[in-house]
PDB file of N, CA and C in Angstrom:
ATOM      1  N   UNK A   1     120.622 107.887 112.421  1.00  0.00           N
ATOM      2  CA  UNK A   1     119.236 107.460 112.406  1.00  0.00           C
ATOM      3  C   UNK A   1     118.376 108.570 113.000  1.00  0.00           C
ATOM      4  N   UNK A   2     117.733 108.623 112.544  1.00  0.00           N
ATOM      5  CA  UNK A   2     116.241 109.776 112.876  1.00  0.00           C
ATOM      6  C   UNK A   2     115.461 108.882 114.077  1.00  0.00           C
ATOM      7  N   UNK A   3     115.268 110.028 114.875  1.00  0.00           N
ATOM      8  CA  UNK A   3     114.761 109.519 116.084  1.00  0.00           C
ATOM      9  C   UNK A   3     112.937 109.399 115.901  1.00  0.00           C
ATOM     10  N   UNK A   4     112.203 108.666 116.676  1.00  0.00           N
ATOM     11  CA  UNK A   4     110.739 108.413 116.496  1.00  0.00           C
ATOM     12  C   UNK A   4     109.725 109.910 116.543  1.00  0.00           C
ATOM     13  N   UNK A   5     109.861 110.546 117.413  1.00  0.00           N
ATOM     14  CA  UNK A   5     109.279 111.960 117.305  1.00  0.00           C
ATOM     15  C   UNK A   5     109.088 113.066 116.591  1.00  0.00           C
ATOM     16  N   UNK A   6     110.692 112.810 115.617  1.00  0.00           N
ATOM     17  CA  UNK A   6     110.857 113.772 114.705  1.00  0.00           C
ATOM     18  C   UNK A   6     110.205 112.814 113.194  1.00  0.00           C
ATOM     19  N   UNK A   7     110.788 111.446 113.225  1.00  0.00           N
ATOM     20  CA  UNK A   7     110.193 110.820 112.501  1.00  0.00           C
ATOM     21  C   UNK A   7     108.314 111.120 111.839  1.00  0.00           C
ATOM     22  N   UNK A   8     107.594 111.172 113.446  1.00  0.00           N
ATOM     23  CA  UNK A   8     106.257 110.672 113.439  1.00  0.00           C
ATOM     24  C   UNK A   8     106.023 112.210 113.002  1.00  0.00           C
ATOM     25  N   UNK A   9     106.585 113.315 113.827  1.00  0.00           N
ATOM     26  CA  UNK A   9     106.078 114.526 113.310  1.00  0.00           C
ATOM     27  C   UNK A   9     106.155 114.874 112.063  1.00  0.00           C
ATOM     28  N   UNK A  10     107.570 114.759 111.036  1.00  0.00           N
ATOM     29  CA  UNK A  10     107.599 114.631 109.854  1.00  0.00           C
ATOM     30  C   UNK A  10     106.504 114.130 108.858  1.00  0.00           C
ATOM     31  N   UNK A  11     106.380 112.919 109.242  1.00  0.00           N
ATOM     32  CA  UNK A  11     104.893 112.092 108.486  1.00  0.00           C
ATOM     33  C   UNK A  11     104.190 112.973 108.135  1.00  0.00           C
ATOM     34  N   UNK A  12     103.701 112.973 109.929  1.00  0.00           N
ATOM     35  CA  UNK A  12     101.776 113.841 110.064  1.00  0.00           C
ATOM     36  C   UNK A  12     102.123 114.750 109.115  1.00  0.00           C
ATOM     37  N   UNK A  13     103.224 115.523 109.187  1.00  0.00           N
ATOM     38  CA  UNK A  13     103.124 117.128 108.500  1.00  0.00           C
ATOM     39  C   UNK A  13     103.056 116.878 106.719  1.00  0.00           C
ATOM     40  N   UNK A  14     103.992 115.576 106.593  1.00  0.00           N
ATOM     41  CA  UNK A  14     104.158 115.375 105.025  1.00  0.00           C
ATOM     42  C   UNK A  14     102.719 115.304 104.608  1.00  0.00           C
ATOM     43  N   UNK A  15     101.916 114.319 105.574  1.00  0.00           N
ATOM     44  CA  UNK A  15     100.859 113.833 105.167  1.00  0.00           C
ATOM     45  C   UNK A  15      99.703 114.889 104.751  1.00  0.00           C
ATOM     46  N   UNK A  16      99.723 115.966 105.831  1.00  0.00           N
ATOM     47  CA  UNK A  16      98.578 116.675 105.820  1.00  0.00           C
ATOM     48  C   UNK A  16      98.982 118.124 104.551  1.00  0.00           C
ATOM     49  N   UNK A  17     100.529 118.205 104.128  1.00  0.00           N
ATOM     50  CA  UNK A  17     100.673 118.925 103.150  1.00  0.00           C
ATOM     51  C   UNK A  17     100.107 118.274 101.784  1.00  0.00           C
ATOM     52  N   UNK A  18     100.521 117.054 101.557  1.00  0.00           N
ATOM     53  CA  UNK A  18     100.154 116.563 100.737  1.00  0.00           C
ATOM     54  C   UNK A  18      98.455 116.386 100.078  1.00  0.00           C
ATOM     55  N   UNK A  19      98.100 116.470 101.517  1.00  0.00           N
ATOM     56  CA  UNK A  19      96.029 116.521 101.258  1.00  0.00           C
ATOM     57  C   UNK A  19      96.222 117.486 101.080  1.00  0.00           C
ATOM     58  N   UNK A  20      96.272 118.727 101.459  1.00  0.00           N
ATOM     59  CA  UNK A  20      96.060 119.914 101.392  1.00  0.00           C
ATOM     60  C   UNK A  20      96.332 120.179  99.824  1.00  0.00           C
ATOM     61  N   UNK A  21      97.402 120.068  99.346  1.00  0.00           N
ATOM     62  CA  UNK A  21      97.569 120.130  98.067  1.00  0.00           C
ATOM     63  C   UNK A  21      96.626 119.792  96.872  1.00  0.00           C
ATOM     64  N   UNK A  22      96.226 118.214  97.136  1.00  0.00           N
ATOM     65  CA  UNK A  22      95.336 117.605  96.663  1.00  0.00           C
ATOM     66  C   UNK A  22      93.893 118.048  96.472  1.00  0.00           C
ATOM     67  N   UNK A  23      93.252 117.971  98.243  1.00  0.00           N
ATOM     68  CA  UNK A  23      92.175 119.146  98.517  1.00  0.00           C
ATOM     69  C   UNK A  23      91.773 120.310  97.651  1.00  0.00           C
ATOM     70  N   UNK A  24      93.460 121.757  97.572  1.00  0.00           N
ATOM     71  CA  UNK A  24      93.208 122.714  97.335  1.00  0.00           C
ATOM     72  C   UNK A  24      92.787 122.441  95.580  1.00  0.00           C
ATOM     73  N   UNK A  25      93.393 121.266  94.774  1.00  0.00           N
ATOM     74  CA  UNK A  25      93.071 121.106  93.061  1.00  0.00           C
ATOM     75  C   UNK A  25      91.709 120.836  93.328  1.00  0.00           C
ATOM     76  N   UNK A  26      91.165 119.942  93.974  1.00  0.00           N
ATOM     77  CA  UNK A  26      89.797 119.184  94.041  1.00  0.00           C
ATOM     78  C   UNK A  26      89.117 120.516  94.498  1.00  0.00           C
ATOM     79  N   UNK A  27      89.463 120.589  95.440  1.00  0.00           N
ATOM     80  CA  UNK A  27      88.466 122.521  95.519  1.00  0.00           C
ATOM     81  C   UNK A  27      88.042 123.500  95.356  1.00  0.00           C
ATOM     82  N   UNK A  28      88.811 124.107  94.292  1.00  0.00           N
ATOM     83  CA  UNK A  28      89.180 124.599  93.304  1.00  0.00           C
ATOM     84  C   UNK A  28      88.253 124.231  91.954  1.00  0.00           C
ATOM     85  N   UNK A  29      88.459 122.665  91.263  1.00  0.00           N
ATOM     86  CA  UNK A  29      88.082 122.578  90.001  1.00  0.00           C
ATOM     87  C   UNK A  29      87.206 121.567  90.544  1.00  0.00           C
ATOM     88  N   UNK A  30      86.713 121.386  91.566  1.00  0.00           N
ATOM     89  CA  UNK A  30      86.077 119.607  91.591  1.00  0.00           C
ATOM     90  C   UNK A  30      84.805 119.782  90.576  1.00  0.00           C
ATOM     91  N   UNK A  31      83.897 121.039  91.308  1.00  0.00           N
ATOM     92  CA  UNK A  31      82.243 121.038  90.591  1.00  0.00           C
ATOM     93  C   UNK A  31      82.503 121.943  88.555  1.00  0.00           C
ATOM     94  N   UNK A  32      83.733 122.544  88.074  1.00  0.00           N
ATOM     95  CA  UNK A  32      83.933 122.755  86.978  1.00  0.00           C
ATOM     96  C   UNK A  32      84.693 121.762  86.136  1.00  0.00           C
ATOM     97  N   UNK A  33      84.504 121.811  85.447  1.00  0.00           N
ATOM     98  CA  UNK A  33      85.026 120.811  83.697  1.00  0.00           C
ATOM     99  C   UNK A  33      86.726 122.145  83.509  1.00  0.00           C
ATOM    100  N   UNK A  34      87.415 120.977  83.526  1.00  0.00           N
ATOM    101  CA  UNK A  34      88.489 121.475  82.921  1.00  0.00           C
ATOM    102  C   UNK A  34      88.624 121.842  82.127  1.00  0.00           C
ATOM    103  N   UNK A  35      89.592 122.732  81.384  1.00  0.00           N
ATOM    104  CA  UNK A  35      89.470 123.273  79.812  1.00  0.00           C
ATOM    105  C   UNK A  35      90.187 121.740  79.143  1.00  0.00           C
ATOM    106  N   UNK A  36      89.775 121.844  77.863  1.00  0.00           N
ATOM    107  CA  UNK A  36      90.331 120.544  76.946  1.00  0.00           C
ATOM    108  C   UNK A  36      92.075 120.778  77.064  1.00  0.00           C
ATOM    109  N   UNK A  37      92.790 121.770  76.662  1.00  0.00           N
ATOM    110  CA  UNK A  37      93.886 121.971  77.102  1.00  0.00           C
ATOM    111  C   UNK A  37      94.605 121.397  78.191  1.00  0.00           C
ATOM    112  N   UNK A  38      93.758 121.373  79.541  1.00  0.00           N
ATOM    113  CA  UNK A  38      94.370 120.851  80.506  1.00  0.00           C
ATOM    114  C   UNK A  38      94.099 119.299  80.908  1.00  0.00           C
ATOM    115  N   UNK A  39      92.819 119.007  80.091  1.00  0.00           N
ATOM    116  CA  UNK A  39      92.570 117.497  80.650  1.00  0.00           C
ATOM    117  C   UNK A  39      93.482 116.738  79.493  1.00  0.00           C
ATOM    118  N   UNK A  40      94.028 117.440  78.347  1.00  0.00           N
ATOM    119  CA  UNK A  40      95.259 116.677  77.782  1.00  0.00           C
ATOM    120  C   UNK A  40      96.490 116.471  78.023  1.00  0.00           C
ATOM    121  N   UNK A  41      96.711 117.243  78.723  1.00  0.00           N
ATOM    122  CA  UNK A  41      98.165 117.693  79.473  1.00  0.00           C
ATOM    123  C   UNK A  41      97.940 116.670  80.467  1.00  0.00           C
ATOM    124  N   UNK A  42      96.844 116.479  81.486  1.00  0.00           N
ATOM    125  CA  UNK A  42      96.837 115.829  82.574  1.00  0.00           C
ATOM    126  C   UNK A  42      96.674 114.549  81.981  1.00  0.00           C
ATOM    127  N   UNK A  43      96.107 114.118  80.704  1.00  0.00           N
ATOM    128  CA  UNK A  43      96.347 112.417  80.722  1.00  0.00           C
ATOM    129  C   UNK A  43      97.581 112.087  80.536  1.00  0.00           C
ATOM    130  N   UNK A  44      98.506 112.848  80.177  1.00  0.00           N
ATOM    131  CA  UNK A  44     100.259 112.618  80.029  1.00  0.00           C
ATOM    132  C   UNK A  44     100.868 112.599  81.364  1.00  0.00           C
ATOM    133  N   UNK A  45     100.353 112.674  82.588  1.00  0.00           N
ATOM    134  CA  UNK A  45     101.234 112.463  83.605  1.00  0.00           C
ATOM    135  C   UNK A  45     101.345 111.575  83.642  1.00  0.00           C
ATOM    136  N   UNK A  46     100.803 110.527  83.887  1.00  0.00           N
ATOM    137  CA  UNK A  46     100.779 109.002  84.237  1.00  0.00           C
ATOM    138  C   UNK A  46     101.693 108.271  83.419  1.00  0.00           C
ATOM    139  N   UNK A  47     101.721 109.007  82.135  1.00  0.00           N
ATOM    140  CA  UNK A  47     102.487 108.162  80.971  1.00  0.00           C
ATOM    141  C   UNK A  47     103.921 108.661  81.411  1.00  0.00           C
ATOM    142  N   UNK A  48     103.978 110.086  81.848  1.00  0.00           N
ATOM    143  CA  UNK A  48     105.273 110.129  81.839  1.00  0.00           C
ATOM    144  C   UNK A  48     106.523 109.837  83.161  1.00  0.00           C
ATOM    145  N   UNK A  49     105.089 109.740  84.344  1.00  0.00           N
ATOM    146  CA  UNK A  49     105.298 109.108  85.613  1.00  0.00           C
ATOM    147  C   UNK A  49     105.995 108.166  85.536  1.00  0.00           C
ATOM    148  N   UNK A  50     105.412 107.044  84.996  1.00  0.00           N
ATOM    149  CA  UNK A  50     105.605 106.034  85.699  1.00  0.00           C
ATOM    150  C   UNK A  50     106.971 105.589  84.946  1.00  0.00           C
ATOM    151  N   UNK A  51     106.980 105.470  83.448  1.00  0.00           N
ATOM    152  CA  UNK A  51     108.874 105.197  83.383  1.00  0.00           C
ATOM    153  C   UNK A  51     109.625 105.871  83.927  1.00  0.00           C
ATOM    154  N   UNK A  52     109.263 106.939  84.487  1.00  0.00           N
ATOM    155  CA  UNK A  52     110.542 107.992  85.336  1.00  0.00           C
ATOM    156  C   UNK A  52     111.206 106.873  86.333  1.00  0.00           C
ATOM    157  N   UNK A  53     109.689 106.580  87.120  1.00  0.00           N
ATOM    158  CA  UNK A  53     109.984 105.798  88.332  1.00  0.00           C
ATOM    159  C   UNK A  53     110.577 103.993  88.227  1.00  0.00           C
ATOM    160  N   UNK A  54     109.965 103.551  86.808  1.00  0.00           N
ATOM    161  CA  UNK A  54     110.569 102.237  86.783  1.00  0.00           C
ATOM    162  C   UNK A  54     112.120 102.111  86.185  1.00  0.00           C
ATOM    163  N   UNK A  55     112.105 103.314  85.356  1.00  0.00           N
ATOM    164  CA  UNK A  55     113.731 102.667  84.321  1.00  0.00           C
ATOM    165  C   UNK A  55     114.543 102.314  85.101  1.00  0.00           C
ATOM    166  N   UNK A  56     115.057 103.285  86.559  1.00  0.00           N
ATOM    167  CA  UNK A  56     115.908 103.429  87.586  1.00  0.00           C
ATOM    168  C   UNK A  56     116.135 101.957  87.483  1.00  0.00           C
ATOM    169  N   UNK A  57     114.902 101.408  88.428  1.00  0.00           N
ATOM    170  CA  UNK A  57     114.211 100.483  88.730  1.00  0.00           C
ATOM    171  C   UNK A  57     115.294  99.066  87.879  1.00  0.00           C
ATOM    172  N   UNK A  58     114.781  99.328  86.961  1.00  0.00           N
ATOM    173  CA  UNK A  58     115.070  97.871  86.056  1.00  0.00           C
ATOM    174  C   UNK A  58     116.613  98.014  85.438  1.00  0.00           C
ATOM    175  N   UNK A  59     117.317  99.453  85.414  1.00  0.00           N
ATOM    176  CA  UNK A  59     118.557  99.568  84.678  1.00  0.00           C
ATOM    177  C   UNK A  59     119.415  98.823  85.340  1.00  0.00           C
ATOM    178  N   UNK A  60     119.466  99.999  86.872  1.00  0.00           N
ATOM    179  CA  UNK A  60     120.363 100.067  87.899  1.00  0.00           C
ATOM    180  C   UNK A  60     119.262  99.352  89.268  1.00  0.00           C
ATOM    181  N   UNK A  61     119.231  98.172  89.647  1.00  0.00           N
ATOM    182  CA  UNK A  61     118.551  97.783  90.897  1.00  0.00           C
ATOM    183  C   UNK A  61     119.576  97.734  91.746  1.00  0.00           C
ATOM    184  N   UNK A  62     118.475  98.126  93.133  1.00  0.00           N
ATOM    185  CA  UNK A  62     119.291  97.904  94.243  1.00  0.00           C
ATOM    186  C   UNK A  62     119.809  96.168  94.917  1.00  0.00           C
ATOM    187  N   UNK A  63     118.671  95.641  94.438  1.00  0.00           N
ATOM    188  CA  UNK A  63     119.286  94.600  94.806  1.00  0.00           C
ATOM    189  C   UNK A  63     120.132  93.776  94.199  1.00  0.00           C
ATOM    190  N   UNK A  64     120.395  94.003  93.227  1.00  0.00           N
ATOM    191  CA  UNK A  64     121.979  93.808  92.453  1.00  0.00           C
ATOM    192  C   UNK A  64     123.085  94.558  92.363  1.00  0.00           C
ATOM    193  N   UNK A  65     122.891  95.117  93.331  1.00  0.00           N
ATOM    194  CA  UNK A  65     123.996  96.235  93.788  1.00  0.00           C
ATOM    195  C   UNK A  65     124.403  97.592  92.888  1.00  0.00           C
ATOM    196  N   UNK A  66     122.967  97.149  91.676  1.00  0.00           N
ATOM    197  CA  UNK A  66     123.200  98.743  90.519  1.00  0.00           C
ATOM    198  C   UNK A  66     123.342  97.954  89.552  1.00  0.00           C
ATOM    199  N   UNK A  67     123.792  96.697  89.024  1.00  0.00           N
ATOM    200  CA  UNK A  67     124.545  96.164  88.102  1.00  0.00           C
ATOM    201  C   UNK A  67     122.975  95.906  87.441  1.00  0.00           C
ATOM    202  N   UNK A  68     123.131  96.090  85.911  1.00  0.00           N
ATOM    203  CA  UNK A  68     122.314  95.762  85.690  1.00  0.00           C
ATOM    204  C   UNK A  68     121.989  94.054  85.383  1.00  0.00           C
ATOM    205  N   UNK A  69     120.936  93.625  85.183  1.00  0.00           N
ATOM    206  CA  UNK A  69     120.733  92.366  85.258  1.00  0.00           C
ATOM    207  C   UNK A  69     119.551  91.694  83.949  1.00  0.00           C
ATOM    208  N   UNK A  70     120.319  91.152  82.854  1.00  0.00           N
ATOM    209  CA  UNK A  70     119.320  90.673  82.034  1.00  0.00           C
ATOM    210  C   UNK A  70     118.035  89.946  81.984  1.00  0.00           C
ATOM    211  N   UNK A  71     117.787  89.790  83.258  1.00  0.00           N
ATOM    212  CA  UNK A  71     115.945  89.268  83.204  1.00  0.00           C
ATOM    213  C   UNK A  71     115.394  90.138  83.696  1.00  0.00           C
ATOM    214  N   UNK A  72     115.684  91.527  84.232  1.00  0.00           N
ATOM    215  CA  UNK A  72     114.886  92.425  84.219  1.00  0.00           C
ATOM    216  C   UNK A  72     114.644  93.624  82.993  1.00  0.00           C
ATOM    217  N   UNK A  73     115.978  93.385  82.297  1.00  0.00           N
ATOM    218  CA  UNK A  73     115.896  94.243  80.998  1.00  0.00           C
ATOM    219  C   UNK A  73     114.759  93.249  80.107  1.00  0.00           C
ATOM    220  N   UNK A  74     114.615  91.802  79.927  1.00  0.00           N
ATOM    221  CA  UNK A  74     113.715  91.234  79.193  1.00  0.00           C
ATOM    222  C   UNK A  74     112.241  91.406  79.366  1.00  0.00           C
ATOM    223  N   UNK A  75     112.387  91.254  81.271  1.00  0.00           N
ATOM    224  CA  UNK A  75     111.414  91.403  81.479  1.00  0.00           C
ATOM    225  C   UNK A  75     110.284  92.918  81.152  1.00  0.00           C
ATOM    226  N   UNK A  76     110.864  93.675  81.499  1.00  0.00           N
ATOM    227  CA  UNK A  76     110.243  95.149  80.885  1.00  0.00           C
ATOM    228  C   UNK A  76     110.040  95.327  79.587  1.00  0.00           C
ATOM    229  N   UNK A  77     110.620  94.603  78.787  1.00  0.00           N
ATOM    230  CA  UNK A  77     110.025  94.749  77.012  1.00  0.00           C
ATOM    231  C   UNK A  77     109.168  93.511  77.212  1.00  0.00           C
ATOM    232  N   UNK A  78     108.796  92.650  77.275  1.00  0.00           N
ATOM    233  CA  UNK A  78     107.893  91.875  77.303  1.00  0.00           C
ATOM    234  C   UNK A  78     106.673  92.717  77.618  1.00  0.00           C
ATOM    235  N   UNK A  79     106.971  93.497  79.306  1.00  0.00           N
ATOM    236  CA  UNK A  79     105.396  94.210  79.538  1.00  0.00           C
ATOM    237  C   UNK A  79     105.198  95.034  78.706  1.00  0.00           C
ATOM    238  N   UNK A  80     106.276  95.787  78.066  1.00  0.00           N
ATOM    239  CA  UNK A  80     105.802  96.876  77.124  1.00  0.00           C
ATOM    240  C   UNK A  80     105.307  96.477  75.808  1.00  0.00           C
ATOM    241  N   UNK A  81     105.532  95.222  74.843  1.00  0.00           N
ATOM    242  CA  UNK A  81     105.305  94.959  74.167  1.00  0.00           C
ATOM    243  C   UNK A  81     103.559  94.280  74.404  1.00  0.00           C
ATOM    244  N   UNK A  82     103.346  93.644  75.679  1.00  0.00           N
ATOM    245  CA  UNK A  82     101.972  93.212  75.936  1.00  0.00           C
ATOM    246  C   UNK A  82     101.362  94.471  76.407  1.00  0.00           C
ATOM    247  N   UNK A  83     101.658  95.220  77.164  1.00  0.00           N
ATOM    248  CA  UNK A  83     101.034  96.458  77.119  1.00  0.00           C
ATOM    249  C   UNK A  83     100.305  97.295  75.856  1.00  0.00           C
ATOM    250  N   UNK A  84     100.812  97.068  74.621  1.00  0.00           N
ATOM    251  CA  UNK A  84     100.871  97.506  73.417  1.00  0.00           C
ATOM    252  C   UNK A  84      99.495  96.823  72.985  1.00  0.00           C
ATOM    253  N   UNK A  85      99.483  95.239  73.035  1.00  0.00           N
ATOM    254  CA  UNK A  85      98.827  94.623  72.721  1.00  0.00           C
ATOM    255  C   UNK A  85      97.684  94.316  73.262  1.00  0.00           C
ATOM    256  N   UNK A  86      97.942  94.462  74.531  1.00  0.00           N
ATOM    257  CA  UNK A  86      96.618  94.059  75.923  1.00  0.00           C
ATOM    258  C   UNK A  86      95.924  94.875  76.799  1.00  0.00           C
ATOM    259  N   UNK A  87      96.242  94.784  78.038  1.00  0.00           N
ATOM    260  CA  UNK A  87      95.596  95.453  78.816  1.00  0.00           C
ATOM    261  C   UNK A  87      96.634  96.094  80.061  1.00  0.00           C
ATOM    262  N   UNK A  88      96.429  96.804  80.756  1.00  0.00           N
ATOM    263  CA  UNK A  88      97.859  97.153  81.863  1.00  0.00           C
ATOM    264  C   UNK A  88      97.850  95.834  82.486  1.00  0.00           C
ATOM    265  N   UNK A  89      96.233  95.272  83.330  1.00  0.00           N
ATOM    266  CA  UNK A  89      96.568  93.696  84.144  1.00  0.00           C
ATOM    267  C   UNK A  89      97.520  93.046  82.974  1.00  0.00           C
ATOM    268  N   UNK A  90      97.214  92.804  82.344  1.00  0.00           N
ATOM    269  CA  UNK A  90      98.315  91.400  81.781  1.00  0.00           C
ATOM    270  C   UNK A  90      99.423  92.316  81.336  1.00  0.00           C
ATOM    271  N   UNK A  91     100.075  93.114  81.060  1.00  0.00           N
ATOM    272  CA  UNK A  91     101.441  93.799  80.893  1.00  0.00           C
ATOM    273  C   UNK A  91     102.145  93.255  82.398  1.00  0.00           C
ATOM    274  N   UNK A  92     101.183  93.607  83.591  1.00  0.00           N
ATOM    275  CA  UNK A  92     101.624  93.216  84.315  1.00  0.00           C
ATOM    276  C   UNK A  92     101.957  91.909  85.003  1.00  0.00           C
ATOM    277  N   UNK A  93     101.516  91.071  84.625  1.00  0.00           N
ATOM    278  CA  UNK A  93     101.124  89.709  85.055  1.00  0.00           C
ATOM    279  C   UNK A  93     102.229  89.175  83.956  1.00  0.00           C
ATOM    280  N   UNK A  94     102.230  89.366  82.584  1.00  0.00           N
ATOM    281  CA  UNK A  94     103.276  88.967  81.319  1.00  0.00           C
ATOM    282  C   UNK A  94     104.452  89.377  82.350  1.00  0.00           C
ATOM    283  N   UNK A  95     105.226  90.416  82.392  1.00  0.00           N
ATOM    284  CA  UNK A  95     106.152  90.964  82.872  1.00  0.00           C
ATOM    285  C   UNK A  95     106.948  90.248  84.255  1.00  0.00           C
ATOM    286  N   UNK A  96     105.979  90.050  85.766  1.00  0.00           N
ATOM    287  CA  UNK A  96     105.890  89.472  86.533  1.00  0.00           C
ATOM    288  C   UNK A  96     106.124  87.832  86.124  1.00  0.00           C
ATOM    289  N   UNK A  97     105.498  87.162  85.638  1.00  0.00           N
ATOM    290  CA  UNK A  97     105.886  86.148  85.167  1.00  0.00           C
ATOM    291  C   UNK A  97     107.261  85.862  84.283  1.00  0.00           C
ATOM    292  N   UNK A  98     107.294  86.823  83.132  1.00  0.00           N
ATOM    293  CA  UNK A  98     108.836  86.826  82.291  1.00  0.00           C
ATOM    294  C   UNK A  98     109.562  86.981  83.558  1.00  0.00           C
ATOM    295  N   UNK A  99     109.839  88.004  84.400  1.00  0.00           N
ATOM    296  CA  UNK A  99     111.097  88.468  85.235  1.00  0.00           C
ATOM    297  C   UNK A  99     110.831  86.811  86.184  1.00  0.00           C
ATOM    298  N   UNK A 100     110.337  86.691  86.922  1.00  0.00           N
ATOM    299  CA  UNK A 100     110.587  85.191  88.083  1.00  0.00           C
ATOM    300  C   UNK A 100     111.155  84.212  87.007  1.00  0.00           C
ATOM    301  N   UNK A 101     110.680  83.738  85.843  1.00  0.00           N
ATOM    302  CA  UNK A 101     111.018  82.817  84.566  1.00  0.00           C
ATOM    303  C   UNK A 101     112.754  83.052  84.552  1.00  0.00           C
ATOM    304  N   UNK A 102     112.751  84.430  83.759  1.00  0.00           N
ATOM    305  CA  UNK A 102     114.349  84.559  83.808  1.00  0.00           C
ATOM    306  C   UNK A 102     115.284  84.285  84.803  1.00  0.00           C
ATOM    307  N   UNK A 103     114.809  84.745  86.473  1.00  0.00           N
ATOM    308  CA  UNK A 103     115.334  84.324  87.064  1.00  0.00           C
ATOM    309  C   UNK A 103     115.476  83.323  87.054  1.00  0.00           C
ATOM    310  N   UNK A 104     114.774  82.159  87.164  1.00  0.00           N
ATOM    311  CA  UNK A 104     114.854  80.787  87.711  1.00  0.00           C
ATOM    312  C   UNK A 104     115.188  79.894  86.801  1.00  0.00           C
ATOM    313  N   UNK A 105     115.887  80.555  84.958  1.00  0.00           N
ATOM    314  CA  UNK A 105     116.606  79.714  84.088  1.00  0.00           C
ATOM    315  C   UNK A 105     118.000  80.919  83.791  1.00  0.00           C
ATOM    316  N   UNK A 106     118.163  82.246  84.379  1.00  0.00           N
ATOM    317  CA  UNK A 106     119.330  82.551  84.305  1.00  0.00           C
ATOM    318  C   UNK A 106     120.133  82.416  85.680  1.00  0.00           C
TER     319      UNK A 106
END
């Protein structure tokens, strides 16, 4: 276990690299217009973010010990399919609702 000092110092430092980073893009480009090139490139992060971070998520969960589990595989095509159709709130809210559902009839 990591002790509290090294812990808290870690943070602050993560924290203030991380602005800094942030800061130095915003500082940099805040008062100029991006080239079209780059504000297309940059609307693809988000898209390609965020399944990075959920598939893990829904394949292999931790709280099933990795195994995967069929009301979370349902549940994620449901949001993606209302996602398609709707809005991100209700992908999310569809999804959230399918996954508790499955649980509580599988």
């Amino acid at each position: 276990m990591i002790d509290d000092t090294t812990f808290w110092t870690l943070t602050i430092l993560l924290g203030i690299g991380t602005f800094l980073i942030r800061f130095s893009f915003l500082g940099f480009f805040g008062r100029r217009q991006l080239p079209d090139w780059a504000v297309l490139h940059l609307k693809y992060v988000g898209v390609g973010v965020l399944p990075a971070m959920v598939t893990p998520l829904v394949l292999w969960p931790q709280a099933t010990g990795g195994e995967t589990e069929p009301a979370r595989i349902i549940a994620a095509l449901v949001t993606f399919l209302v996602a398609l159709r709707l809005s991100v709130t209700g992908a999310l809210v569809a999804g959230m609702g399918t996954l508790y559902l499955m649980q509580a009839l599988l």
